[in-house]
C-alpha atoms as a PDB file:
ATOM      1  CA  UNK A   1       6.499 -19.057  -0.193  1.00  0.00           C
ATOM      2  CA  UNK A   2       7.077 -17.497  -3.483  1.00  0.00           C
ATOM      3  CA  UNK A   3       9.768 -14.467  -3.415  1.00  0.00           C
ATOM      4  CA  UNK A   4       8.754 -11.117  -4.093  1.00  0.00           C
ATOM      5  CA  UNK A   5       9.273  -9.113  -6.857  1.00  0.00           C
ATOM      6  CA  UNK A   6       8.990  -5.382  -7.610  1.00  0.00           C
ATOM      7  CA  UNK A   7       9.130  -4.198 -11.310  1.00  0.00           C
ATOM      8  CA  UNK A   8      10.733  -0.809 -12.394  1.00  0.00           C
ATOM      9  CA  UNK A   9       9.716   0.981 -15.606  1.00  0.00           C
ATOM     10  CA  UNK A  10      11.241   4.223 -16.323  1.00  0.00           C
ATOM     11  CA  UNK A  11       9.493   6.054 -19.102  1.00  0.00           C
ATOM     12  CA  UNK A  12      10.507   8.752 -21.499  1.00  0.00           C
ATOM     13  CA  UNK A  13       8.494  11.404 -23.031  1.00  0.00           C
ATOM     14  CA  UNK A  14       5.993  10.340 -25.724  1.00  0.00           C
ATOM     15  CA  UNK A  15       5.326   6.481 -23.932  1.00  0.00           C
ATOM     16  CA  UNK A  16       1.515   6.092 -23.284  1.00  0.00           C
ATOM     17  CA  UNK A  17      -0.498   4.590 -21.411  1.00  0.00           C
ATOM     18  CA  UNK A  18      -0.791   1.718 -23.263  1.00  0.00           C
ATOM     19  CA  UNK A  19       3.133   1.084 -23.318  1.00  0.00           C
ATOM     20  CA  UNK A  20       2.650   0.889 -19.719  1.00  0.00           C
ATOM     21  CA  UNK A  21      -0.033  -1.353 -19.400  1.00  0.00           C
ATOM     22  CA  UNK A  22       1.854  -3.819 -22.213  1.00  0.00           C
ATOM     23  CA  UNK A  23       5.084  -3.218 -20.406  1.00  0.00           C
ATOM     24  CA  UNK A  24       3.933  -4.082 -17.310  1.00  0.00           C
ATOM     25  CA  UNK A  25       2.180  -7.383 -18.320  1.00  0.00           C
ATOM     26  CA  UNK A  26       5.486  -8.464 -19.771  1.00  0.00           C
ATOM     27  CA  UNK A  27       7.205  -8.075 -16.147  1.00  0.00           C
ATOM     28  CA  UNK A  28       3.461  -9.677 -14.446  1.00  0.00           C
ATOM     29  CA  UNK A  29       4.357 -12.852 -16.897  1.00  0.00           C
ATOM     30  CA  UNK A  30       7.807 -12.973 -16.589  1.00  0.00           C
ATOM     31  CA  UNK A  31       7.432 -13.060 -12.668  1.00  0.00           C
ATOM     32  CA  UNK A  32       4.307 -15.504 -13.322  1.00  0.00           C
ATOM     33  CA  UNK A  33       6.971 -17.775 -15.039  1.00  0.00           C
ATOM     34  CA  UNK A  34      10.205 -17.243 -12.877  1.00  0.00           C
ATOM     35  CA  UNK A  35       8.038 -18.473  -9.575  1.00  0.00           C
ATOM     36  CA  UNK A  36       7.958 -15.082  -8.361  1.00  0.00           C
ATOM     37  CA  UNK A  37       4.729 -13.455  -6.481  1.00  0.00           C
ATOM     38  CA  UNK A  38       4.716  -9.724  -8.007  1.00  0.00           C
ATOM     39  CA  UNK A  39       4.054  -7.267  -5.445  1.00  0.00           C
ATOM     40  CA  UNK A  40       3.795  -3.717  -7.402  1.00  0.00           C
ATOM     41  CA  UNK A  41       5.150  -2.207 -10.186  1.00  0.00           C
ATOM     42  CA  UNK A  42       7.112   1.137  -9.830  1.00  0.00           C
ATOM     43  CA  UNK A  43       6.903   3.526 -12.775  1.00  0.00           C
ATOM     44  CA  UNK A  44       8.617   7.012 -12.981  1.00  0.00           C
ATOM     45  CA  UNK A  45       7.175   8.737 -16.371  1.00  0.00           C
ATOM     46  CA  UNK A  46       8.523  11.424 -18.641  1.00  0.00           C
ATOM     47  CA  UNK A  47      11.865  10.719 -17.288  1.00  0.00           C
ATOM     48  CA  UNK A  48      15.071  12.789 -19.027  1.00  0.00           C
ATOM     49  CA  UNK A  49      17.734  11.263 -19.742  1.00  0.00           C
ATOM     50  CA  UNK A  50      20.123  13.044 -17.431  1.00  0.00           C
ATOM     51  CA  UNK A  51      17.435  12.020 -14.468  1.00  0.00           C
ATOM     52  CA  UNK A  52      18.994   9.212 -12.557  1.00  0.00           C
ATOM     53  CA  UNK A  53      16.155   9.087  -9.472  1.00  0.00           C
ATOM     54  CA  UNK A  54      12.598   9.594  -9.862  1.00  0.00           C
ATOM     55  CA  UNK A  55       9.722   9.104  -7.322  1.00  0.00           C
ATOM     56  CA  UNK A  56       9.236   5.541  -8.467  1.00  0.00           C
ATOM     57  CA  UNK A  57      12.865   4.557  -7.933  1.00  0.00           C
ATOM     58  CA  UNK A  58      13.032   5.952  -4.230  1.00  0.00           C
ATOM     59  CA  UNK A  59       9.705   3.925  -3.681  1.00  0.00           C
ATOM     60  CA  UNK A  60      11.000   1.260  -5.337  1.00  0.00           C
ATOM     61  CA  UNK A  61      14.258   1.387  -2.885  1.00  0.00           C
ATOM     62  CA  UNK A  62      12.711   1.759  -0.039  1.00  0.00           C
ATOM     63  CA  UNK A  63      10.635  -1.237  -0.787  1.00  0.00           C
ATOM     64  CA  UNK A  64      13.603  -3.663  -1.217  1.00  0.00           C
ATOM     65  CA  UNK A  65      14.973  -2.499   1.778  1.00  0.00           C
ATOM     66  CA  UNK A  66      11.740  -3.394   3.671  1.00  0.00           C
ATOM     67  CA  UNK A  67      12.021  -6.886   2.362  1.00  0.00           C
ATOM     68  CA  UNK A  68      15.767  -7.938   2.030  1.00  0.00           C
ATOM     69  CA  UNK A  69      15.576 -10.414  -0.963  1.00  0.00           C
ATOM     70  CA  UNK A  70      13.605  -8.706  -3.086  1.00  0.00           C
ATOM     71  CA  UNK A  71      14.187  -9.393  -7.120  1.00  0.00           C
ATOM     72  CA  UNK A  72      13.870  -6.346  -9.273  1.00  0.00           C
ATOM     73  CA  UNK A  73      12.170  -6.849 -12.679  1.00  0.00           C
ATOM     74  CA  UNK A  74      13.085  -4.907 -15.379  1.00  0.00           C
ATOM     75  CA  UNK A  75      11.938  -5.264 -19.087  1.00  0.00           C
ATOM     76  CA  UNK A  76      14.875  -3.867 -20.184  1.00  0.00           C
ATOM     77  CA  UNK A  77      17.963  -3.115 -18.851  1.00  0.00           C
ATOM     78  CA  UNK A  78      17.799   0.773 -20.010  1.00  0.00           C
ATOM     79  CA  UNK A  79      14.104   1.507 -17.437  1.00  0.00           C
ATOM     80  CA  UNK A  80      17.044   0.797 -14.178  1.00  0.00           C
ATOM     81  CA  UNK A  81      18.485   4.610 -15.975  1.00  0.00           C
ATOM     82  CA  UNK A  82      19.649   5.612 -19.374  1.00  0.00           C
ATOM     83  CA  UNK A  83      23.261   5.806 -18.432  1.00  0.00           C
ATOM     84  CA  UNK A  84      25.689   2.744 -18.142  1.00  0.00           C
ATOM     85  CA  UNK A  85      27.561   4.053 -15.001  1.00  0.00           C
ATOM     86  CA  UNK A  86      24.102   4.962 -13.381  1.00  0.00           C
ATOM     87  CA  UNK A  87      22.345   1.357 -13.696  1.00  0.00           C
ATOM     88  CA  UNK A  88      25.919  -0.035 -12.281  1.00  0.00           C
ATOM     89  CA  UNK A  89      25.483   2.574  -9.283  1.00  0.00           C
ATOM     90  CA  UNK A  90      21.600   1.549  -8.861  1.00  0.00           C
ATOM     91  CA  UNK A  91      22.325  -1.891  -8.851  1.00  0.00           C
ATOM     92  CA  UNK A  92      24.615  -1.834  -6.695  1.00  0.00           C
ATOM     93  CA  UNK A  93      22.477  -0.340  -4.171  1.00  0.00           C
ATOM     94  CA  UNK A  94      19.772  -3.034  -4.853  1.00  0.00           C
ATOM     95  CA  UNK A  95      22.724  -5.854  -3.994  1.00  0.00           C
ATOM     96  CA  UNK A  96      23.560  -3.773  -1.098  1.00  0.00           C
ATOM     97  CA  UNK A  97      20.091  -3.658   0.594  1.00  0.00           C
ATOM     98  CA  UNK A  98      19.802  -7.006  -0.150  1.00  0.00           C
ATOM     99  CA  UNK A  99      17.907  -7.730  -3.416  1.00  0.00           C
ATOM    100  CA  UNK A 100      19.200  -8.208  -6.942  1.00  0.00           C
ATOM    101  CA  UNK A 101      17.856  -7.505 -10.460  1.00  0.00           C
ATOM    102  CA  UNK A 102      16.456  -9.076 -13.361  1.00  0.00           C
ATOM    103  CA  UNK A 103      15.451  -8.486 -16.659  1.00  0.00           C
ATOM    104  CA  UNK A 104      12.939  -9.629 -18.915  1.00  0.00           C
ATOM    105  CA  UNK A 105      15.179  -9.495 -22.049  1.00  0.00           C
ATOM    106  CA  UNK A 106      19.289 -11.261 -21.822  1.00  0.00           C
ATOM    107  CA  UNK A 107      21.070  -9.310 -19.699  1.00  0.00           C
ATOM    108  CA  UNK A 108      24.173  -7.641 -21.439  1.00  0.00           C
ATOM    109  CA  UNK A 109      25.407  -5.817 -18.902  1.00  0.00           C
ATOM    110  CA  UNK A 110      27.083  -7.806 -15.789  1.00  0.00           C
ATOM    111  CA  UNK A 111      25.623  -7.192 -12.494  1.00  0.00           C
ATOM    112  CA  UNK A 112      28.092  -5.740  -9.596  1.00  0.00           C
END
């Protein structure tokens, strides 16, 4: 059995549609590759950049605490939250219920 995956996409003002739809076929492909069966995509749109938790987060969350071992796809490291400190706190949350996270693009940032 192929684990699951849930991607993340956090969105600013001014992304369309079609940013969405290309975004989320690079996560689709990158889980197609990695041996991972993708289960849903989370997005949380017009996001500021002080916002650290949208609707599509706490979904997302909630999700990998359902499942335990859940991987996390991100396209970039910067749709987890626009601050440094705040993708450290998220992901350690996602380690904590049991899941961990991976991006489409080299990580540069390590992972608690």
């Amino acid at each position: 059995m192929m684990p699951t995956a849930f991607g993340y996409l956090r969105l600013e003002d001014g992304e369309s549609e079609e940013d969405v739809n290309r975004l989320h076929d690079v996560l689709s492909d990158h889980a197609e590759r990695e041996g991972l069966a993708l289960a849903e995509v989370f997005v949380d749109r017009n996001m500021c950049s002080d916002q650290v938790i949208g609707p599509g987060l706490t979904v997302l969350l909630e999700a990998v605490r359902r499942d335990g071992r859940a991987v996390v796809l991100l396209s970039k490291w910067e749709h987890l939250a626009a601050s440094a400190s705040a993708r450290h706190a998220i992901t350690a949350v996602v380690v904590n219920l049991g899941g961990r996270i991976q991006a489409v693009e080299p990580i540069s940032e390590p992972t608690p």
